[in-house]
N, C-alpha and C. Protein backbone atom coordinates (compact mmCIF):
# COMPACT_ATOMS: atom_id res chain seq x y z
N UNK A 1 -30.79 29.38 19.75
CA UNK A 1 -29.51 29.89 19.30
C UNK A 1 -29.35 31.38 19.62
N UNK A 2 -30.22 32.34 19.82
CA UNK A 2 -30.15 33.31 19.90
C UNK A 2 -29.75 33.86 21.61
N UNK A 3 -30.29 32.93 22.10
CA UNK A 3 -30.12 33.18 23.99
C UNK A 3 -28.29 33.30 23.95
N UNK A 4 -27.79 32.45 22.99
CA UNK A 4 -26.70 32.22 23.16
C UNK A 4 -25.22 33.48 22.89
N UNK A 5 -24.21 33.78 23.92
CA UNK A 5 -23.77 34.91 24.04
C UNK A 5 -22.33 34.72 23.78
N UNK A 6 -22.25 33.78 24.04
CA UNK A 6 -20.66 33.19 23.79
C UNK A 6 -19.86 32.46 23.01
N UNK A 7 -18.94 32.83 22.18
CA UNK A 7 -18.72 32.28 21.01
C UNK A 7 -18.25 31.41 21.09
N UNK A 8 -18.30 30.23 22.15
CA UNK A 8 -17.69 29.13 22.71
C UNK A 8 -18.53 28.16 22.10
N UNK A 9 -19.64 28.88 22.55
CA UNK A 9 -20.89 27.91 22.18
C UNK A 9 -20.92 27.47 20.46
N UNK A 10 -20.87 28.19 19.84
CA UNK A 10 -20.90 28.01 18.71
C UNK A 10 -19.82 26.97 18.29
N UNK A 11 -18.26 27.58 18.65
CA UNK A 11 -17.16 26.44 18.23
C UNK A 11 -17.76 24.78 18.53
N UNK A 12 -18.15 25.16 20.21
CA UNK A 12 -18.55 23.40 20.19
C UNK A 12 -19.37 22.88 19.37
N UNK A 13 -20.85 23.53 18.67
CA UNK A 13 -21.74 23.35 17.91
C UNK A 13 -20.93 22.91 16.99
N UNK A 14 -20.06 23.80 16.27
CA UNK A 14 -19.43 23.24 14.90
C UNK A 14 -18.38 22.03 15.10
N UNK A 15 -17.80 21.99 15.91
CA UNK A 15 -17.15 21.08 16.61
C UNK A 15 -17.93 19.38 16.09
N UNK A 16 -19.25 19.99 17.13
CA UNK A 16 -19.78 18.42 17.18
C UNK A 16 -20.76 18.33 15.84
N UNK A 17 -21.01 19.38 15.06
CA UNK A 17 -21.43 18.80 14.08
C UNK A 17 -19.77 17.82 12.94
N UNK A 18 -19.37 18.66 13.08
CA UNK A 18 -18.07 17.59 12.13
C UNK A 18 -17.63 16.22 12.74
N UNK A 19 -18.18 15.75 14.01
CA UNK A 19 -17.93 14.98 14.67
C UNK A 19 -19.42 14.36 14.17
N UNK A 20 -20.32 14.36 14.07
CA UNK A 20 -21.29 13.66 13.53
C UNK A 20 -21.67 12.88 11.88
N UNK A 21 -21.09 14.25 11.56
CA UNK A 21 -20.25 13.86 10.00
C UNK A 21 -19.31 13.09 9.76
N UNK A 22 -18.18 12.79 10.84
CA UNK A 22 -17.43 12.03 10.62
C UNK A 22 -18.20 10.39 10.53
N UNK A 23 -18.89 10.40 11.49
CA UNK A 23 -19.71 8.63 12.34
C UNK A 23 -20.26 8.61 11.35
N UNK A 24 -21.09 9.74 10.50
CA UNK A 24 -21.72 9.14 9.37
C UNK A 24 -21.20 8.40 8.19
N UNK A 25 -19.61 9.44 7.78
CA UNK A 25 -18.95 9.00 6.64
C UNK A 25 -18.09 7.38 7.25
N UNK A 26 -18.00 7.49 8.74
CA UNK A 26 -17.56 6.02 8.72
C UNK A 26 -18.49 4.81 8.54
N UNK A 27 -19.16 4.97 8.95
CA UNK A 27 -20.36 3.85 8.84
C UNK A 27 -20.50 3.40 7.10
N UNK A 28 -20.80 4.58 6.58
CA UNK A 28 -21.00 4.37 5.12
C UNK A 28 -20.27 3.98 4.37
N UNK A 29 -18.79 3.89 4.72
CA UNK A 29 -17.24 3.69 4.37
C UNK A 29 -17.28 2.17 4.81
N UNK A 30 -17.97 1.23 5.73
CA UNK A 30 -17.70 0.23 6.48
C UNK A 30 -18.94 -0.56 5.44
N UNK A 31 -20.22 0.45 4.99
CA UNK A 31 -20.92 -0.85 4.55
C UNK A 31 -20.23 -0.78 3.08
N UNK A 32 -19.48 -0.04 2.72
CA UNK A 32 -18.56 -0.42 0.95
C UNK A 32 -17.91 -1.29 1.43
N UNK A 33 -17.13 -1.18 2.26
CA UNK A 33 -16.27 -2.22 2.39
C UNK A 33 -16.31 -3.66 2.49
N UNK A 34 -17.74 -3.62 3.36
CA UNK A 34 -18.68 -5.01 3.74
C UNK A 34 -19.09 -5.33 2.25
N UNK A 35 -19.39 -5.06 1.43
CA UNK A 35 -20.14 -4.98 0.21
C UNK A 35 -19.07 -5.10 -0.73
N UNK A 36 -18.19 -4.77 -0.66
CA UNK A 36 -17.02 -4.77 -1.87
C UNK A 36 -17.09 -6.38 -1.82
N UNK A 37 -16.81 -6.67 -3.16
CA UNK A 37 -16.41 -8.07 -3.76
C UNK A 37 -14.69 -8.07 -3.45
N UNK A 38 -14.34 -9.68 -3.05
CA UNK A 38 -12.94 -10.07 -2.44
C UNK A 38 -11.94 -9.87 -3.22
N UNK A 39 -10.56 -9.16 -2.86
CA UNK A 39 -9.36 -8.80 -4.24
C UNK A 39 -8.87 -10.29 -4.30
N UNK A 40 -8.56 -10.40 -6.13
CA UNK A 40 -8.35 -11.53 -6.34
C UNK A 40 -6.20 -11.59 -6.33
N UNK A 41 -5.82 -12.27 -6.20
CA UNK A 41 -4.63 -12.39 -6.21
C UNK A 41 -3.81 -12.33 -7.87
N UNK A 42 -3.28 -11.85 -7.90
CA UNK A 42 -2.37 -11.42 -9.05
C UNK A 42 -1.62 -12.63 -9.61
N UNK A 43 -1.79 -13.15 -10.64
CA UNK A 43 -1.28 -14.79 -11.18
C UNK A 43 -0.09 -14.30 -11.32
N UNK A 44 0.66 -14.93 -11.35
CA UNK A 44 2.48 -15.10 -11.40
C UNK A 44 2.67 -15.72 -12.72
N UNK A 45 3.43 -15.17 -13.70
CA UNK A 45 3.81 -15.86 -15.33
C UNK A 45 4.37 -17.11 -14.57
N UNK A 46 4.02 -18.21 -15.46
CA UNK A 46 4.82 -19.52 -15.67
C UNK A 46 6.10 -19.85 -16.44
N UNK A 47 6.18 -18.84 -17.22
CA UNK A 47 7.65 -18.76 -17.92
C UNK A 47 8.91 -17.54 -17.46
N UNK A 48 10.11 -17.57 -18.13
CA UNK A 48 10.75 -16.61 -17.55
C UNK A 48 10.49 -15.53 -18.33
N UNK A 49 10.06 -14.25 -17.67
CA UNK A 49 9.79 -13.36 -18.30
C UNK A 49 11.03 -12.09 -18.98
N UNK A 50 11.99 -12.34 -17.85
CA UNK A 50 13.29 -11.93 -18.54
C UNK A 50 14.46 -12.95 -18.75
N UNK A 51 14.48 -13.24 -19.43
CA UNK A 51 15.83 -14.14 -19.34
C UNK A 51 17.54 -13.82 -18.99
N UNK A 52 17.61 -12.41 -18.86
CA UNK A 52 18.20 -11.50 -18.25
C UNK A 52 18.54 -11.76 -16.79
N UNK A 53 17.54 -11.37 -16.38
CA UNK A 53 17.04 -11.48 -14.74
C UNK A 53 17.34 -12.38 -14.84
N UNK A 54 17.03 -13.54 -14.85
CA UNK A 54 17.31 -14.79 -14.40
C UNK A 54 18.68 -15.60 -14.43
N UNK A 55 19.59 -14.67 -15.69
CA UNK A 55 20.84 -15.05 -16.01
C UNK A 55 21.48 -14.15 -14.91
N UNK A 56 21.46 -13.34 -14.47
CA UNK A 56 21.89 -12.36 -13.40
C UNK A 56 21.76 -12.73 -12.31
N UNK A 57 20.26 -13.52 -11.93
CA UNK A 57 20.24 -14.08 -10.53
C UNK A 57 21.16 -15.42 -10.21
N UNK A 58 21.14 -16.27 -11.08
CA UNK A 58 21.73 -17.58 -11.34
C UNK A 58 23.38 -17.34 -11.19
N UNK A 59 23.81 -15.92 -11.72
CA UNK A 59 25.40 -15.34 -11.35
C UNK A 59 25.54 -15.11 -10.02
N UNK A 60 24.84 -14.32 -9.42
CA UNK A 60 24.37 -14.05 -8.41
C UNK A 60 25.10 -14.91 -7.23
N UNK A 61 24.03 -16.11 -7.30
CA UNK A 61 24.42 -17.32 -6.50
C UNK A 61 25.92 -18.05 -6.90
N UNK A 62 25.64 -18.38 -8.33
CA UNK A 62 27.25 -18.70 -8.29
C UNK A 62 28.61 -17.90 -7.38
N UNK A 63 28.10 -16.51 -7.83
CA UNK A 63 29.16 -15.81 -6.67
C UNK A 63 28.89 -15.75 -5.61
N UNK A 64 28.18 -16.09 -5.20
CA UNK A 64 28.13 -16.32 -3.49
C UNK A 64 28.65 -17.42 -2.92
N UNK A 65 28.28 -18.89 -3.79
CA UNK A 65 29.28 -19.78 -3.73
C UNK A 65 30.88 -19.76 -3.49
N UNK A 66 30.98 -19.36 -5.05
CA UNK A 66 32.10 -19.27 -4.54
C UNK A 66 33.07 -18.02 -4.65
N UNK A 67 32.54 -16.67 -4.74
CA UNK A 67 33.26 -15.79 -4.45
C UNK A 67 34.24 -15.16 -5.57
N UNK A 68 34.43 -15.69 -6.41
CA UNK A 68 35.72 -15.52 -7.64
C UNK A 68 35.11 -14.70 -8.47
N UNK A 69 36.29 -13.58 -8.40
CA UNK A 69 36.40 -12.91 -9.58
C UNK A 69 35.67 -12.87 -10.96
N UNK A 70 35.77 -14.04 -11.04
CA UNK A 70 35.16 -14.08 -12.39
C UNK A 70 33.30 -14.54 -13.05
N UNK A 71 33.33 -15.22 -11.57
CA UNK A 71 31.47 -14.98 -11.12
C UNK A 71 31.54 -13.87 -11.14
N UNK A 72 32.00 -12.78 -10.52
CA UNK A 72 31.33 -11.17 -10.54
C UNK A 72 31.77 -10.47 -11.63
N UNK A 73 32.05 -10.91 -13.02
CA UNK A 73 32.21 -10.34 -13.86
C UNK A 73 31.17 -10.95 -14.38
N UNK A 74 30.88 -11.62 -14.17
CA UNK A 74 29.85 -12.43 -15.17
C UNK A 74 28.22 -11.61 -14.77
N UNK A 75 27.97 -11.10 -13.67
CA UNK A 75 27.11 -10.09 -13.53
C UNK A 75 26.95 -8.91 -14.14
N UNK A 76 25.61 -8.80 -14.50
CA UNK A 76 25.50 -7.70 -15.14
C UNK A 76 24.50 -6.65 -13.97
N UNK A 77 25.05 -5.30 -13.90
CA UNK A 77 24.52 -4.43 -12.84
C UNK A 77 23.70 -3.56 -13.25
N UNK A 78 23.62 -3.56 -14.43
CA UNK A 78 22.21 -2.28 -15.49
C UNK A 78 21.45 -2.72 -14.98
């Protein structure tokens, strides 16, 4: 290190040490991942959880059917 005169030299040194650091933190990142236990899927309620929502969606379609006035009053937009 000492022969060395040019501060070039050094940037690349630091350069390729963070580049060695990186291969390390990936590797180690790849065996968690390999090693992590599988995400389980998120169960879906079997009942209606708003009855709201569901009275809103069910308007919804009616007005799409058929378009009238009074289907889109029957929506609620809160």
């Amino acid at each position: 290190m000492q022969g060395f005169t040019d501060h070039r030299y050094f940037k690349v040194m630091h350069y390729a040490m963070l580049g060695l650091q990186a291969e390390q933190a990936k590797s180690k990142a790849l065996t968690k991942v390999a090693n992590a236990p599988p995400a389980t899927a998120k169960a879906k309620p079997n009942g209606p959880v708003n009855p709201q929502a569901r009275k809103n969606q069910d308007a919804m379609k009616r007005l799409s059917k058929t378009g009238s006035i009074k289907d889109a009053m029957s929506i609620d937009f809160e």
